[in-house]
C-alpha atoms as a PDB file:
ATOM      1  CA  UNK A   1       0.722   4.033 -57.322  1.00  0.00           C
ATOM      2  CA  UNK A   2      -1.054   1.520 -55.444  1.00  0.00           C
ATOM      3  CA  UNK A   3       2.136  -0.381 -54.549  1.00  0.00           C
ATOM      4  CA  UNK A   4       4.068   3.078 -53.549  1.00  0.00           C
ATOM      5  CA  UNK A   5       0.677   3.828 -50.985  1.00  0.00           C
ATOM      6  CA  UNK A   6       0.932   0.208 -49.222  1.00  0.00           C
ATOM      7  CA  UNK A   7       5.049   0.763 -48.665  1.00  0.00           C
ATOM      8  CA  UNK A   8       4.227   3.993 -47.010  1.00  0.00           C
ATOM      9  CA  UNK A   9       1.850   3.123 -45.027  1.00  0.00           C
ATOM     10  CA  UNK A  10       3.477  -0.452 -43.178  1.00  0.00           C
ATOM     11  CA  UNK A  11       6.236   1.620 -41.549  1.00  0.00           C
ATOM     12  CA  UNK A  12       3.152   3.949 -40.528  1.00  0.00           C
ATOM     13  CA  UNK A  13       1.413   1.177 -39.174  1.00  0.00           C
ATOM     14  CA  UNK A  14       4.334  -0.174 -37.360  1.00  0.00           C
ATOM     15  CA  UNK A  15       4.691   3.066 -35.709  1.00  0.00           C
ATOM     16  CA  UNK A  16       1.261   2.792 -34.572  1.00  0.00           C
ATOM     17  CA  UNK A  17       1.504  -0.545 -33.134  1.00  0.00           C
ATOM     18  CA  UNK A  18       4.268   0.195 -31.392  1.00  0.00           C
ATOM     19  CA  UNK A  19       2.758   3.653 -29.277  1.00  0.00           C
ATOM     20  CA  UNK A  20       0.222   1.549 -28.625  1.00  0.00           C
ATOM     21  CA  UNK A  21       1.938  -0.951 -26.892  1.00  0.00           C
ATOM     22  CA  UNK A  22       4.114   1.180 -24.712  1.00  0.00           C
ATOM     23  CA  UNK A  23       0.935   3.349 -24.054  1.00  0.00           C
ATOM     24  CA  UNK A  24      -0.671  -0.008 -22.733  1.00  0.00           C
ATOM     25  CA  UNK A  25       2.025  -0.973 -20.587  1.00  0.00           C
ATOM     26  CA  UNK A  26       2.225   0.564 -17.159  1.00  0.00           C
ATOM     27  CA  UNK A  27       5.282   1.805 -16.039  1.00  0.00           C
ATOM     28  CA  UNK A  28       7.730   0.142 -13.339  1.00  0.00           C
ATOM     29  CA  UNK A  29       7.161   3.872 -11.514  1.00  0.00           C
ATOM     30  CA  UNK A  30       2.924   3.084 -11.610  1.00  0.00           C
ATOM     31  CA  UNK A  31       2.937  -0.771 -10.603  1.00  0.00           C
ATOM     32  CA  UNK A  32       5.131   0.274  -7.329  1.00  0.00           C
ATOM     33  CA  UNK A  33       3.256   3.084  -6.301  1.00  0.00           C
ATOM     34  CA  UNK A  34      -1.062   2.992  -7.418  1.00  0.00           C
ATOM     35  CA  UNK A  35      -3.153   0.836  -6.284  1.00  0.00           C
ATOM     36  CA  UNK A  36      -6.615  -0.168  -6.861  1.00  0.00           C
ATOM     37  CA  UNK A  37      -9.635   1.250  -5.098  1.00  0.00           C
ATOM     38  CA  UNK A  38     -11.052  -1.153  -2.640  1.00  0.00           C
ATOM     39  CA  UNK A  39     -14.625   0.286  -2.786  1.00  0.00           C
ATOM     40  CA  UNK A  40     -15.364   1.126  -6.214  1.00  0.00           C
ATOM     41  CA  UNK A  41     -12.812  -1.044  -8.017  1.00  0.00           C
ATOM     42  CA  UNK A  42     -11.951   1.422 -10.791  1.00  0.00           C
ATOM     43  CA  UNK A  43     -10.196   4.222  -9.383  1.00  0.00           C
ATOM     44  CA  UNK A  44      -6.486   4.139  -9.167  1.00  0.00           C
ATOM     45  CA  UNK A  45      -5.586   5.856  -5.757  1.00  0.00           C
ATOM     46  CA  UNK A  46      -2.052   5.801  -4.186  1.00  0.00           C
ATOM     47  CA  UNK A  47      -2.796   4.335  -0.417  1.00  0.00           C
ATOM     48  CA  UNK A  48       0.585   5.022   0.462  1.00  0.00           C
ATOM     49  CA  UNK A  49       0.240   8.830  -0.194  1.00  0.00           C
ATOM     50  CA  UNK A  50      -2.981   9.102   1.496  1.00  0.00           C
ATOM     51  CA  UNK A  51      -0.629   7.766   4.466  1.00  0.00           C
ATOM     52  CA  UNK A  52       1.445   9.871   4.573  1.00  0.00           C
ATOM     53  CA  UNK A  53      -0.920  13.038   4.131  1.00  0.00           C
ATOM     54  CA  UNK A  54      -2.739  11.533   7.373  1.00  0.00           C
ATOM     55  CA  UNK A  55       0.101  11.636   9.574  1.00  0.00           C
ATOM     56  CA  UNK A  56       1.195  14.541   8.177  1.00  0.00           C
ATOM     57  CA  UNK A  57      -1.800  16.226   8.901  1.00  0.00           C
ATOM     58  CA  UNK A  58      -1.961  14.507  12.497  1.00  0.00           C
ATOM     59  CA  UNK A  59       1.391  15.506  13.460  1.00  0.00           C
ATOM     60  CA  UNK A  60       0.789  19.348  12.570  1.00  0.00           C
ATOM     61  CA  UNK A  61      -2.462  19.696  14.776  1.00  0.00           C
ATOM     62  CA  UNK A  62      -1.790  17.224  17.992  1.00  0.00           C
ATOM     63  CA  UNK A  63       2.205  17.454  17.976  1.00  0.00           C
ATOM     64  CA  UNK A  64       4.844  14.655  16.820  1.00  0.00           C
ATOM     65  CA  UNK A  65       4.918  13.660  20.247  1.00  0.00           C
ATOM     66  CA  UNK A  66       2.192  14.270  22.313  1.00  0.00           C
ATOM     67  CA  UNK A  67       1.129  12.650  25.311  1.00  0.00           C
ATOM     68  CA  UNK A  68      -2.322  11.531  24.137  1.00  0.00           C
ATOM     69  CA  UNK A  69      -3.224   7.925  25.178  1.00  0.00           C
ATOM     70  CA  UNK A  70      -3.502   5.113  22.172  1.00  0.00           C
ATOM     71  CA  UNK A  71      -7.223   5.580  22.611  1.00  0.00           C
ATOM     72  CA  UNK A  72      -7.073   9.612  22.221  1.00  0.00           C
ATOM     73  CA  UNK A  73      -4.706   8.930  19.238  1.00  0.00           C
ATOM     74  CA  UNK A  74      -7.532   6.095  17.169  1.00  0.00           C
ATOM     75  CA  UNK A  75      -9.963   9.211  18.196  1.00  0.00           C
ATOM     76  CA  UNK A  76      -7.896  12.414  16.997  1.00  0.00           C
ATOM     77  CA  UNK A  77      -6.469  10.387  13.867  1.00  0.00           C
ATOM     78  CA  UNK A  78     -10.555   9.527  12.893  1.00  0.00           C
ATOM     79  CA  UNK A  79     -11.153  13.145  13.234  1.00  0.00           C
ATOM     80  CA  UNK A  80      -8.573  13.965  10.675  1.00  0.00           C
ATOM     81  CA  UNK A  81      -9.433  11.002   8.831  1.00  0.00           C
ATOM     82  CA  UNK A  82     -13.315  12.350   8.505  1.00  0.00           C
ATOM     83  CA  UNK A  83     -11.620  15.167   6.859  1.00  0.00           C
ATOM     84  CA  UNK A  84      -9.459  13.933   4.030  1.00  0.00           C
ATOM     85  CA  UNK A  85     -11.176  13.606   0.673  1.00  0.00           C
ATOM     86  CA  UNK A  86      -8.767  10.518  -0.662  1.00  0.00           C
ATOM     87  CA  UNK A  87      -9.297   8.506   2.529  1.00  0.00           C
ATOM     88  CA  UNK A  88     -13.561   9.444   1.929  1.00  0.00           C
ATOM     89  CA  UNK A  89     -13.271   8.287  -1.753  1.00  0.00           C
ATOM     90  CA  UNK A  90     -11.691   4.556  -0.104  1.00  0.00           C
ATOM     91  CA  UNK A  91     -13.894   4.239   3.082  1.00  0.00           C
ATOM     92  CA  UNK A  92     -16.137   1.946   2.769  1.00  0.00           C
ATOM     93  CA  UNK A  93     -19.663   2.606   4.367  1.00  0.00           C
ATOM     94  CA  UNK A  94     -19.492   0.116   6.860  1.00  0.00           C
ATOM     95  CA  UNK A  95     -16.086   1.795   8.286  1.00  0.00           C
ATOM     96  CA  UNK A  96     -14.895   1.251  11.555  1.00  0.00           C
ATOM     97  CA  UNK A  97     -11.380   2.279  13.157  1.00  0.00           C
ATOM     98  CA  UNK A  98      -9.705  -0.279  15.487  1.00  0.00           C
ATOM     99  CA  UNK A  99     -10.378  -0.830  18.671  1.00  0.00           C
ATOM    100  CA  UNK A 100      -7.423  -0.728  21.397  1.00  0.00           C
ATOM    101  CA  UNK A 101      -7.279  -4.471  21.578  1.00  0.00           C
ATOM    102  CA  UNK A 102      -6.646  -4.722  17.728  1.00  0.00           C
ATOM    103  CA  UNK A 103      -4.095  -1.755  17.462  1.00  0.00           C
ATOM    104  CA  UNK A 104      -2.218  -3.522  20.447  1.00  0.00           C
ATOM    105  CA  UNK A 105      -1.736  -6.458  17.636  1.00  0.00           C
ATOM    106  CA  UNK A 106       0.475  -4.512  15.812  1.00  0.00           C
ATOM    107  CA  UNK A 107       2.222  -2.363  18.204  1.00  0.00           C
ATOM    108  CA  UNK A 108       2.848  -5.151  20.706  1.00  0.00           C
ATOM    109  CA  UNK A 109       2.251  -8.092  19.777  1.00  0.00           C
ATOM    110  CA  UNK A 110       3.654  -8.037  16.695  1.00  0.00           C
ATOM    111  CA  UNK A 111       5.917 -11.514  16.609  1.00  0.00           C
ATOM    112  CA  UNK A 112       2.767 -13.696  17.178  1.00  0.00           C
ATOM    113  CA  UNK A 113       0.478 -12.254  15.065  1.00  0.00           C
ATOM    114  CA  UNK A 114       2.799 -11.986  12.257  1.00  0.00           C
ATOM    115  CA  UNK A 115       3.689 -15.719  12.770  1.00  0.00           C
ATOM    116  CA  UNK A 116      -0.041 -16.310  12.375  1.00  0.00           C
ATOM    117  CA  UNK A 117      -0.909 -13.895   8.996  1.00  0.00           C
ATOM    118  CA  UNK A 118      -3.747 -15.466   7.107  1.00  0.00           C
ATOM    119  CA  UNK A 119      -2.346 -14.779   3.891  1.00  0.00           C
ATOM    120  CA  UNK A 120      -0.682 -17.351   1.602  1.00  0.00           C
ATOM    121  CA  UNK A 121       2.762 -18.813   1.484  1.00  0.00           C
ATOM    122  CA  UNK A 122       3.893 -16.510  -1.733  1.00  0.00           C
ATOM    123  CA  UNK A 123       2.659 -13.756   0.331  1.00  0.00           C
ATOM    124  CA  UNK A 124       4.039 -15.001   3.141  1.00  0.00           C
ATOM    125  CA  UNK A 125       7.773 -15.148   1.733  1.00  0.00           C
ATOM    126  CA  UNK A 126       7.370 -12.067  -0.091  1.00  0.00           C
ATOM    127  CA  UNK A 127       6.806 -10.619   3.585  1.00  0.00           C
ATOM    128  CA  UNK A 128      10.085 -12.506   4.885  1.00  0.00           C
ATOM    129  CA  UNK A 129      12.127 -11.645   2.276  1.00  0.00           C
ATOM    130  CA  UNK A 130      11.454  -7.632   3.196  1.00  0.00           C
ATOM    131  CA  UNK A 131      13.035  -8.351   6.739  1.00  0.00           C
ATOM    132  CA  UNK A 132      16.297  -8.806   4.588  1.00  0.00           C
ATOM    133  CA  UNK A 133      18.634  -5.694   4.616  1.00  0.00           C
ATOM    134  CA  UNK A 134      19.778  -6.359   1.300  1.00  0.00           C
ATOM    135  CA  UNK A 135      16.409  -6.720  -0.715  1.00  0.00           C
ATOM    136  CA  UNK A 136      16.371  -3.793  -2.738  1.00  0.00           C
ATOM    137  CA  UNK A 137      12.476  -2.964  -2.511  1.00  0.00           C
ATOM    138  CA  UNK A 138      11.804  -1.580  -6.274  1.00  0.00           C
ATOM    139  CA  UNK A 139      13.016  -4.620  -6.986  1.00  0.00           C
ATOM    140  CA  UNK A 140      10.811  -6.894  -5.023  1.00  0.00           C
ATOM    141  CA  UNK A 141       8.429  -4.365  -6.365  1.00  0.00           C
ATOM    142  CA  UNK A 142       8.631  -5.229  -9.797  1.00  0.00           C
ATOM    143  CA  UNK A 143       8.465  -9.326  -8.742  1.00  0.00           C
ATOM    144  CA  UNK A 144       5.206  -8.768  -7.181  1.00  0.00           C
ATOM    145  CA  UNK A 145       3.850  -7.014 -10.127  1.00  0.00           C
ATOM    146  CA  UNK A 146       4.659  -9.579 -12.737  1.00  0.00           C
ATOM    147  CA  UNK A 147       3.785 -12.812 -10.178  1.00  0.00           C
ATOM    148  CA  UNK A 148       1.109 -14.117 -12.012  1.00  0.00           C
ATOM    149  CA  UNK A 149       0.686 -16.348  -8.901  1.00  0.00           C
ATOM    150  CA  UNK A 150      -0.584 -13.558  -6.678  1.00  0.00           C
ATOM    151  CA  UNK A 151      -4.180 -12.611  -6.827  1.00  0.00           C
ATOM    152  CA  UNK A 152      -5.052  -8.495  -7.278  1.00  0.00           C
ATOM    153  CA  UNK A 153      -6.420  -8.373  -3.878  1.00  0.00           C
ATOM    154  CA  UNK A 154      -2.595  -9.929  -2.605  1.00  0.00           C
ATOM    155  CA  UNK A 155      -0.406  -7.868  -5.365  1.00  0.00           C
ATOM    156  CA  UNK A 156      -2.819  -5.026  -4.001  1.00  0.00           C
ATOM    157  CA  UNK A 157      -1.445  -5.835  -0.135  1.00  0.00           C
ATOM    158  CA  UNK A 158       2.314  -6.355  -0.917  1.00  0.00           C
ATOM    159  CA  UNK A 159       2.356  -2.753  -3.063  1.00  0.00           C
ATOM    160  CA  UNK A 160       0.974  -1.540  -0.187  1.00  0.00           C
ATOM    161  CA  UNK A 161       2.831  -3.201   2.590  1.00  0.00           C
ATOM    162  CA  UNK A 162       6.391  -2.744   1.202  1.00  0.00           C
ATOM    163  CA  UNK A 163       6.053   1.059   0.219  1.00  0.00           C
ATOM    164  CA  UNK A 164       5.165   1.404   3.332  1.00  0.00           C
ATOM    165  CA  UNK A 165       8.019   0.310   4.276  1.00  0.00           C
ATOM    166  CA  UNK A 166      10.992   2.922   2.549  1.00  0.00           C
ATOM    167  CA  UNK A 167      11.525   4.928   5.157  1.00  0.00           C
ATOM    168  CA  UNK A 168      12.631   2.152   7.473  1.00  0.00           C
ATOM    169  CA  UNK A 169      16.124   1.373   8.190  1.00  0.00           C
ATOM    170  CA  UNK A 170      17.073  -1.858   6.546  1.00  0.00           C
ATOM    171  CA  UNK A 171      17.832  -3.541  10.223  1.00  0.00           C
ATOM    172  CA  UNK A 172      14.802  -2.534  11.780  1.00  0.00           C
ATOM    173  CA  UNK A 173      13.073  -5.861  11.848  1.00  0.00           C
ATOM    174  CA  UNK A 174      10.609  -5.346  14.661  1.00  0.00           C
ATOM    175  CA  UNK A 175       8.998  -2.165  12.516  1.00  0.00           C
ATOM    176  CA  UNK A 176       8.977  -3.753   9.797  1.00  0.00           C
ATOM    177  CA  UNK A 177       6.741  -6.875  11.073  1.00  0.00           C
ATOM    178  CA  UNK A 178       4.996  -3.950  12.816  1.00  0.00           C
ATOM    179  CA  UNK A 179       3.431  -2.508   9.631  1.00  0.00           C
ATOM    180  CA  UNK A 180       3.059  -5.805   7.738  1.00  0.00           C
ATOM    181  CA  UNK A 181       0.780  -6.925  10.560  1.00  0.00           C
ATOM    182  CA  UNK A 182      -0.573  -3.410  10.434  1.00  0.00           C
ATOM    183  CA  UNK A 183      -1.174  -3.618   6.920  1.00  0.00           C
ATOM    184  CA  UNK A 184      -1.965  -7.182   6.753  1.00  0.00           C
ATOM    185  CA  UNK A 185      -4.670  -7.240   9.858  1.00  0.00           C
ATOM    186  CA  UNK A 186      -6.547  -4.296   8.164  1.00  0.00           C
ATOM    187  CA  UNK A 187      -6.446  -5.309   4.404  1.00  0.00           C
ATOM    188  CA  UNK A 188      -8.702  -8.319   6.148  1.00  0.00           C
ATOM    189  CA  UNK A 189     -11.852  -5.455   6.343  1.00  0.00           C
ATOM    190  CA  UNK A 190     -10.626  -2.662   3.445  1.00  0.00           C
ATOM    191  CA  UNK A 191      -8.016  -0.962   2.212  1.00  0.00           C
ATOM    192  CA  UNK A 192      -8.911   1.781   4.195  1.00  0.00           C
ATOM    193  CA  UNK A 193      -8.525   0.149   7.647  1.00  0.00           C
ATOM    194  CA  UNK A 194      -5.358  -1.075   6.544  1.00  0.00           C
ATOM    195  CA  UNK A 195      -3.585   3.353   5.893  1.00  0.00           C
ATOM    196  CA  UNK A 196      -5.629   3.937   9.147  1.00  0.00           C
ATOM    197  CA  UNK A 197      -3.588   1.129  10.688  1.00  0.00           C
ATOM    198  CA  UNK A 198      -0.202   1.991   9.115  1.00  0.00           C
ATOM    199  CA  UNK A 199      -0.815   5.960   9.486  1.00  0.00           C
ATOM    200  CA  UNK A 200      -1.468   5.144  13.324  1.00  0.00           C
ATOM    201  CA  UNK A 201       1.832   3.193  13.515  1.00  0.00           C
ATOM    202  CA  UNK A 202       3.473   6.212  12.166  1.00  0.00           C
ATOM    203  CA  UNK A 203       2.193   8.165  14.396  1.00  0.00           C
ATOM    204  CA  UNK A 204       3.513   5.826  16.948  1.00  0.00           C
ATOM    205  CA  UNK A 205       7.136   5.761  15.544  1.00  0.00           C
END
């Protein structure tokens, strides 16, 4: 009887194993698309989609292309800002929004600074190889999400920087160093600078 319990219960255990592996390994879908909160360090929050809802939001109240000045834009896009609950739970309290001089980094002078990223050379040719039409990005994706080379706070800035990225025609090299140095510039203070930076490049499409 003993002997008939143990057979039953290895394919059981097995079974259990097995759940529990695939229930501990993220999905392809997940490592593309969450990333980790830059204040608290334990809530997953998709940057990318808190993007989006900004400009969204931004476009529906001041106009897809309204006349404001860059400096009436950082202003109207703060207000907004102030008023989304995702982009409150990753603001840190010390949050400020660029200044005109820093926006014009990434909107104009886009080839220098991105010549000059302080970020490391994996980073760094992770970032080049983006500029190539044919890279498919889920792909490149998945590479940065295995690299065991990268540190969090870099896999955490190349999720970022290349989702950001999928609605960009493959050719379009000068937007694309536009929101890495976007990205890049304001992952240097939080992860919140760096969707106010990309949202306000959006804005500027």
């Amino acid at each position: 009887m003993k002997k008939c319990y143990l057979l039953l219960s290895i394919p059981m255990l097995m079974l259990s194993c097995t759940n529990d592996f695939d229930e501990s390994t993220p999905k392809q879908e997940d490592q593309a698309n969450v990333i980790s909160n830059k204040t608290t360090n334990s809530v997953s929050i998709n940057l990318n989609n808190i993007v989006t809802e900004l400009v969204t939001t931004y476009k529906l109240a001041y106009g897809a292309n309204s006349n404001n000045t860059l400096s009436q834009k950082i202003a109207l896009l703060e207000k907004v800002s102030n008023e989304n609950a995702k982009f409150a739970e990753i603001k840190p309290a010390d949050f400020n929004v660029p200044t005109e001089v820093e926006v014009k980094k990434f909107l104009f002078n886009y080839d220098l600074e991105y010549n000059n990223l302080k970020v490391s050379q994996r980073v760094k040719t992770y970032f080049n190889s983006t500029l190539q039409y044919e890279n498919n990005l889920n792909d490149l994706l998945y590479s940065i999400s295995v690299d065991e080379q990268l540190s969090l706070n870099e896999k955490n800035l190349l999720i970022f920087t290349v989702n950001s990225l999928n609605d960009l025609d493959g050719n379009d090299f000068d937007w694309k160093r536009r929101r890495i140095v976007a990205a890049t510039l304001g992952f240097e203070k939080s992860s919140a600078n760096a969707v106010f930076n990309v949202a306000l490049l959006k804005i500027n499409n």
